[in-house]
N, C-alpha and C. Protein backbone atom coordinates (compact mmCIF):
# COMPACT_ATOMS: atom_id res chain seq x y z
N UNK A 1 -116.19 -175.32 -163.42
CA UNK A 1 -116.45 -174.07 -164.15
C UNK A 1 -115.58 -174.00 -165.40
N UNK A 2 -114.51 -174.66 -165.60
CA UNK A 2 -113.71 -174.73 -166.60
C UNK A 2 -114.20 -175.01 -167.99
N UNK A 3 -115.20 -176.26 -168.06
CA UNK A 3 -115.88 -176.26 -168.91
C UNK A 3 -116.81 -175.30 -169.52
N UNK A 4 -117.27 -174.05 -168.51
CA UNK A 4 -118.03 -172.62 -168.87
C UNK A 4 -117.39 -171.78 -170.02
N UNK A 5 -116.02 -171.81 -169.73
CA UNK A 5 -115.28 -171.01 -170.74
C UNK A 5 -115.94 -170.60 -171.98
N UNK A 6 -116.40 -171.70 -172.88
CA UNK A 6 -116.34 -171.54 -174.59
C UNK A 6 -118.43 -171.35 -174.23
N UNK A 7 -119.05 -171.49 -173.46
CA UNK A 7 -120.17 -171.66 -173.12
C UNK A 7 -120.92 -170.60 -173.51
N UNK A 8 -121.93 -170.90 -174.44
CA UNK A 8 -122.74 -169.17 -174.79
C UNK A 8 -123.75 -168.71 -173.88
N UNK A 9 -123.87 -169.87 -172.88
CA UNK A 9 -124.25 -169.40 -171.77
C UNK A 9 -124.01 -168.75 -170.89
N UNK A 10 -122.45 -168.75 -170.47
CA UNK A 10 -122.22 -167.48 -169.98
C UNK A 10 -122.53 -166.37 -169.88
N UNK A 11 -122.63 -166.22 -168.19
CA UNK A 11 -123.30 -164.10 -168.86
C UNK A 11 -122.40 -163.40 -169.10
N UNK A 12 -122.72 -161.94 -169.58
CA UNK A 12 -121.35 -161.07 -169.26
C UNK A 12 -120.50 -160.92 -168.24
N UNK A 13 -121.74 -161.10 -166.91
CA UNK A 13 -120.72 -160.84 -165.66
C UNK A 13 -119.65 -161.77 -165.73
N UNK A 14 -119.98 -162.92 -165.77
CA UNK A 14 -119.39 -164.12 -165.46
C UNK A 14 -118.26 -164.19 -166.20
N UNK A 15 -118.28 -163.85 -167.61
CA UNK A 15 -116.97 -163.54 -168.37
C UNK A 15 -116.10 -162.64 -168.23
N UNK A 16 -117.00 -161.26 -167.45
CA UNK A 16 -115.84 -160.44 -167.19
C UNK A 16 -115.07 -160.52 -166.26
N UNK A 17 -115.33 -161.69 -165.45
CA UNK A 17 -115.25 -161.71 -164.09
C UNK A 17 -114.08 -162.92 -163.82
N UNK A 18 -113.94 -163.56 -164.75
CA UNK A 18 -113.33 -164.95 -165.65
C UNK A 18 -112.04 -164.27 -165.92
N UNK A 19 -112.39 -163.40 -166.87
CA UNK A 19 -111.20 -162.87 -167.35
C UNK A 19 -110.15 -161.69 -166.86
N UNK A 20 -111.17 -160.77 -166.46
CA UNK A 20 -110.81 -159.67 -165.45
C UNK A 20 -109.57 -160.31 -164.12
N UNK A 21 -109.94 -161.45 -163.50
CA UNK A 21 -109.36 -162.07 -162.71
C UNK A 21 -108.07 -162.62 -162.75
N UNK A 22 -108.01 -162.89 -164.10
CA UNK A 22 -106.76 -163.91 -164.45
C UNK A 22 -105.96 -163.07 -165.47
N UNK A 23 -106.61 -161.57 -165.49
CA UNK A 23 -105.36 -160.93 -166.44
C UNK A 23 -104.75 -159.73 -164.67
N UNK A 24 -105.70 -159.71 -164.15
CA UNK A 24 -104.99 -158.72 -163.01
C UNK A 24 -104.46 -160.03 -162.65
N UNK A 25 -104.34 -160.68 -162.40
CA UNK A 25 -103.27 -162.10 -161.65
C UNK A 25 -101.73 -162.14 -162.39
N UNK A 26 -102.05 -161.89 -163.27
CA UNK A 26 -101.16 -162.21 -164.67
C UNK A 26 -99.82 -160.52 -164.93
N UNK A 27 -101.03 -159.54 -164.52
CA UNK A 27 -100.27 -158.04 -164.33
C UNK A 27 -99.69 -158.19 -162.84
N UNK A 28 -100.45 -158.54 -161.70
CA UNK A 28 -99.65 -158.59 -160.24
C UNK A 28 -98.43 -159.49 -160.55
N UNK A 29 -98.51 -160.71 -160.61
CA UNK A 29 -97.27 -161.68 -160.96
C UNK A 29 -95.96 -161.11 -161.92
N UNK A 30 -96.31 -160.15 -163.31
CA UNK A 30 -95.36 -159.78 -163.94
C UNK A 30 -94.65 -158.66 -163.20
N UNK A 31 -95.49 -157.70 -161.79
CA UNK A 31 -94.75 -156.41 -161.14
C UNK A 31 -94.14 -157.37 -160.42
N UNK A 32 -94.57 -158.54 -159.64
CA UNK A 32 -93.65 -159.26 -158.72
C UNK A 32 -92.51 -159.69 -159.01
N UNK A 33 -92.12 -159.76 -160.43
CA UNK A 33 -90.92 -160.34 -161.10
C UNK A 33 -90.05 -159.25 -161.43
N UNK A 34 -90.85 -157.78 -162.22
CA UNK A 34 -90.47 -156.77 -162.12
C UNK A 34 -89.12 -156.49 -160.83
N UNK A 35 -90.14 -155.99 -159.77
CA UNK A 35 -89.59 -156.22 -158.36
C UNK A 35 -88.25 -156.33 -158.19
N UNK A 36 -88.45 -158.12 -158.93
CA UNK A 36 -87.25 -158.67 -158.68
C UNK A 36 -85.72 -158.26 -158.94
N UNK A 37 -85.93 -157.41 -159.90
CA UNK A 37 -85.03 -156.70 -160.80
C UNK A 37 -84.05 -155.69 -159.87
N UNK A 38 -85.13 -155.41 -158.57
CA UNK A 38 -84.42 -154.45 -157.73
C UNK A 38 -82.72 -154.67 -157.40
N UNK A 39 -82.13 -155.80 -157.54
CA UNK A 39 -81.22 -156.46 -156.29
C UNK A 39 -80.10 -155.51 -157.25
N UNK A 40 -79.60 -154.89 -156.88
CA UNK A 40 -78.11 -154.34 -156.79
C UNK A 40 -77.29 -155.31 -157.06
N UNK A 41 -77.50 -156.02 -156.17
CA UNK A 41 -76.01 -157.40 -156.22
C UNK A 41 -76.31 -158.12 -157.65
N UNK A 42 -77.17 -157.94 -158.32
CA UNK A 42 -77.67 -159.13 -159.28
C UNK A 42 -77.45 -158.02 -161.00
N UNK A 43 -77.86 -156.96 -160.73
CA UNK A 43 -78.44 -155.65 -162.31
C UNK A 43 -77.79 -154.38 -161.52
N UNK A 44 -77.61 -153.71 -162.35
CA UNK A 44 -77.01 -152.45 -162.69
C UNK A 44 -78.37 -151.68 -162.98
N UNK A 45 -78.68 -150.59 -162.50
CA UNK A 45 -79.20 -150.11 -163.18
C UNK A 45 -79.34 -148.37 -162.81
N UNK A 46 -80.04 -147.55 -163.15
CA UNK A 46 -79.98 -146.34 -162.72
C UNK A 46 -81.50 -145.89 -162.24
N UNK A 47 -81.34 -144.63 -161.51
CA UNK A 47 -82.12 -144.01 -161.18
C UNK A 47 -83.43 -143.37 -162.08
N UNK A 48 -82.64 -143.06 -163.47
CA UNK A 48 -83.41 -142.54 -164.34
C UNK A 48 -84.01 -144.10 -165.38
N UNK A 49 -83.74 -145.11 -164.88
CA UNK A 49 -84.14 -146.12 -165.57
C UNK A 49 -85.36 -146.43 -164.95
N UNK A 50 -85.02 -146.71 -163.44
CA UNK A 50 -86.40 -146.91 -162.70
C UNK A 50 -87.29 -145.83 -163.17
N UNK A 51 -87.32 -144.66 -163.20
CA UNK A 51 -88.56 -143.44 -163.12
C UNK A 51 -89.12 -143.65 -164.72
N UNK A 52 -88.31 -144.65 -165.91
CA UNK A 52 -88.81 -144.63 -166.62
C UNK A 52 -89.75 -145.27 -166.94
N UNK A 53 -89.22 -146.71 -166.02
CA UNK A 53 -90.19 -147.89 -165.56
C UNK A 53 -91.11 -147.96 -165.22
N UNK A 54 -91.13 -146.82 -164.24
CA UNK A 54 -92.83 -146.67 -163.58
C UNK A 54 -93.50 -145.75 -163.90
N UNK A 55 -92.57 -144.89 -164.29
CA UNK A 55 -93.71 -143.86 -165.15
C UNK A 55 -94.67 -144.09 -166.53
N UNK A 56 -93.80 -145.01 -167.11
CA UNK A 56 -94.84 -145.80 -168.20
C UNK A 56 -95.92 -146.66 -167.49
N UNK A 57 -95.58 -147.58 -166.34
CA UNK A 57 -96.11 -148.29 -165.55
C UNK A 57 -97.34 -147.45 -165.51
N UNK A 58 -97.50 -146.55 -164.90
CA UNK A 58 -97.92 -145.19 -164.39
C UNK A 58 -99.21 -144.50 -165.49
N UNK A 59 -98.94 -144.25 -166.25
CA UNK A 59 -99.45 -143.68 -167.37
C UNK A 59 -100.30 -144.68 -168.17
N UNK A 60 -99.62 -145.86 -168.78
CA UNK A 60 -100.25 -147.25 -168.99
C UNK A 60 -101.75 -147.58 -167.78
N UNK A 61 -101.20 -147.71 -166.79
CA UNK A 61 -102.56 -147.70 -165.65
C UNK A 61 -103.24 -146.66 -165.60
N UNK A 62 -103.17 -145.33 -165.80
CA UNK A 62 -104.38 -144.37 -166.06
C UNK A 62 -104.98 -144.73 -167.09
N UNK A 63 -104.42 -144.59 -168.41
CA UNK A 63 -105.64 -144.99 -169.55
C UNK A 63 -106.08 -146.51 -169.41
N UNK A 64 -105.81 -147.49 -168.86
CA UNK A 64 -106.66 -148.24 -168.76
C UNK A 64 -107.81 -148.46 -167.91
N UNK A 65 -107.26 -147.23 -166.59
CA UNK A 65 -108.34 -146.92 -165.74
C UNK A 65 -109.09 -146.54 -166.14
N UNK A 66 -108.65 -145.38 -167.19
CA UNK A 66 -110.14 -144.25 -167.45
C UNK A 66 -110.87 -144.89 -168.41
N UNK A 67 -110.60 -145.69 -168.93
CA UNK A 67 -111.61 -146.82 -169.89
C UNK A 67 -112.67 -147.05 -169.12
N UNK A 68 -112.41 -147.58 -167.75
CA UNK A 68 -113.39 -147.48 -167.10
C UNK A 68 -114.23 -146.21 -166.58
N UNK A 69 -113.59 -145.38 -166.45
CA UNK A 69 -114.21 -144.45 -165.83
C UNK A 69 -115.21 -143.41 -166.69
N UNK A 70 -114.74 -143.58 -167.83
CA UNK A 70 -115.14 -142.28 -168.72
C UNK A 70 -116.12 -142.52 -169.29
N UNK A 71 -116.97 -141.82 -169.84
CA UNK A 71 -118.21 -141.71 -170.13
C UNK A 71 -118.41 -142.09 -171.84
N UNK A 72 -119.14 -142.90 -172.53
CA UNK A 72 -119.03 -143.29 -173.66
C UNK A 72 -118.32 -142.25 -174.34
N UNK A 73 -118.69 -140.96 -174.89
CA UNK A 73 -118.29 -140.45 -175.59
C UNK A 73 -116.53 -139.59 -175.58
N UNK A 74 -115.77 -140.22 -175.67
CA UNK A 74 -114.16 -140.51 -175.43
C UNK A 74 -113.59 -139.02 -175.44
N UNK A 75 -114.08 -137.88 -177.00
CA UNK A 75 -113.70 -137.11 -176.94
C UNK A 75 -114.67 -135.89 -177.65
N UNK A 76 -114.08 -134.70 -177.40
CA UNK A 76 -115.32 -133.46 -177.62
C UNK A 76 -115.07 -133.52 -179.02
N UNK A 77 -116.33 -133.70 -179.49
CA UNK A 77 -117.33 -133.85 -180.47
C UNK A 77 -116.83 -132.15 -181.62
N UNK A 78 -116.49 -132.14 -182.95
CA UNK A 78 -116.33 -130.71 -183.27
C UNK A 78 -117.59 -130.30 -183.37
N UNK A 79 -118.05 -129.05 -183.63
CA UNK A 79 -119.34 -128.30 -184.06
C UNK A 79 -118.91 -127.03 -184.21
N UNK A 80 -119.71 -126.66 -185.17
CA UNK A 80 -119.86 -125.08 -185.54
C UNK A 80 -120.85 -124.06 -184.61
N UNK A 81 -121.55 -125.16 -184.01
CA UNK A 81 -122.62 -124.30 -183.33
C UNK A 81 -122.30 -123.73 -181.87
């Protein structure tokens, strides 16, 4: 399948499915390293450092969720009427 990559044959699924795969692989692996950061014995760090960590974490993963979720039109439209 490697050779599919550059392929204009590819369907959409198949590309999203290509890529979709190997960037959530790529986000799990970077929290696993994250993680790593936990050890006391190894980093210093604080309480208010972590909540900052994941709260971007946090926020970052909603809007990329709602990309998915939301309905083409992103935001309310102005009108006079």
């Amino acid at each position: 399948m490697e050779e599919n990559k550059n392929n204009a044959s590819e369907s959409k699924r198949d590309r999203f499915i290509r890529i979709a795969e190997a960037r959530t692989i790529k986000i799990i692996d970077m929290l696993r390293l994250l993680g790593n950061c936990s050890s006391k014995s190894t980093y210093d760090y604080t309480e208010e450092d972590v909540k900052k960590i994941f709260s971007t974490i946090e926020k970052e993963l909603k809007v990329a969720k709602n990309k998915f979720t939301e309905t083409e039109e992103k935001e309310d439209k102005f009108s006079l009427r």
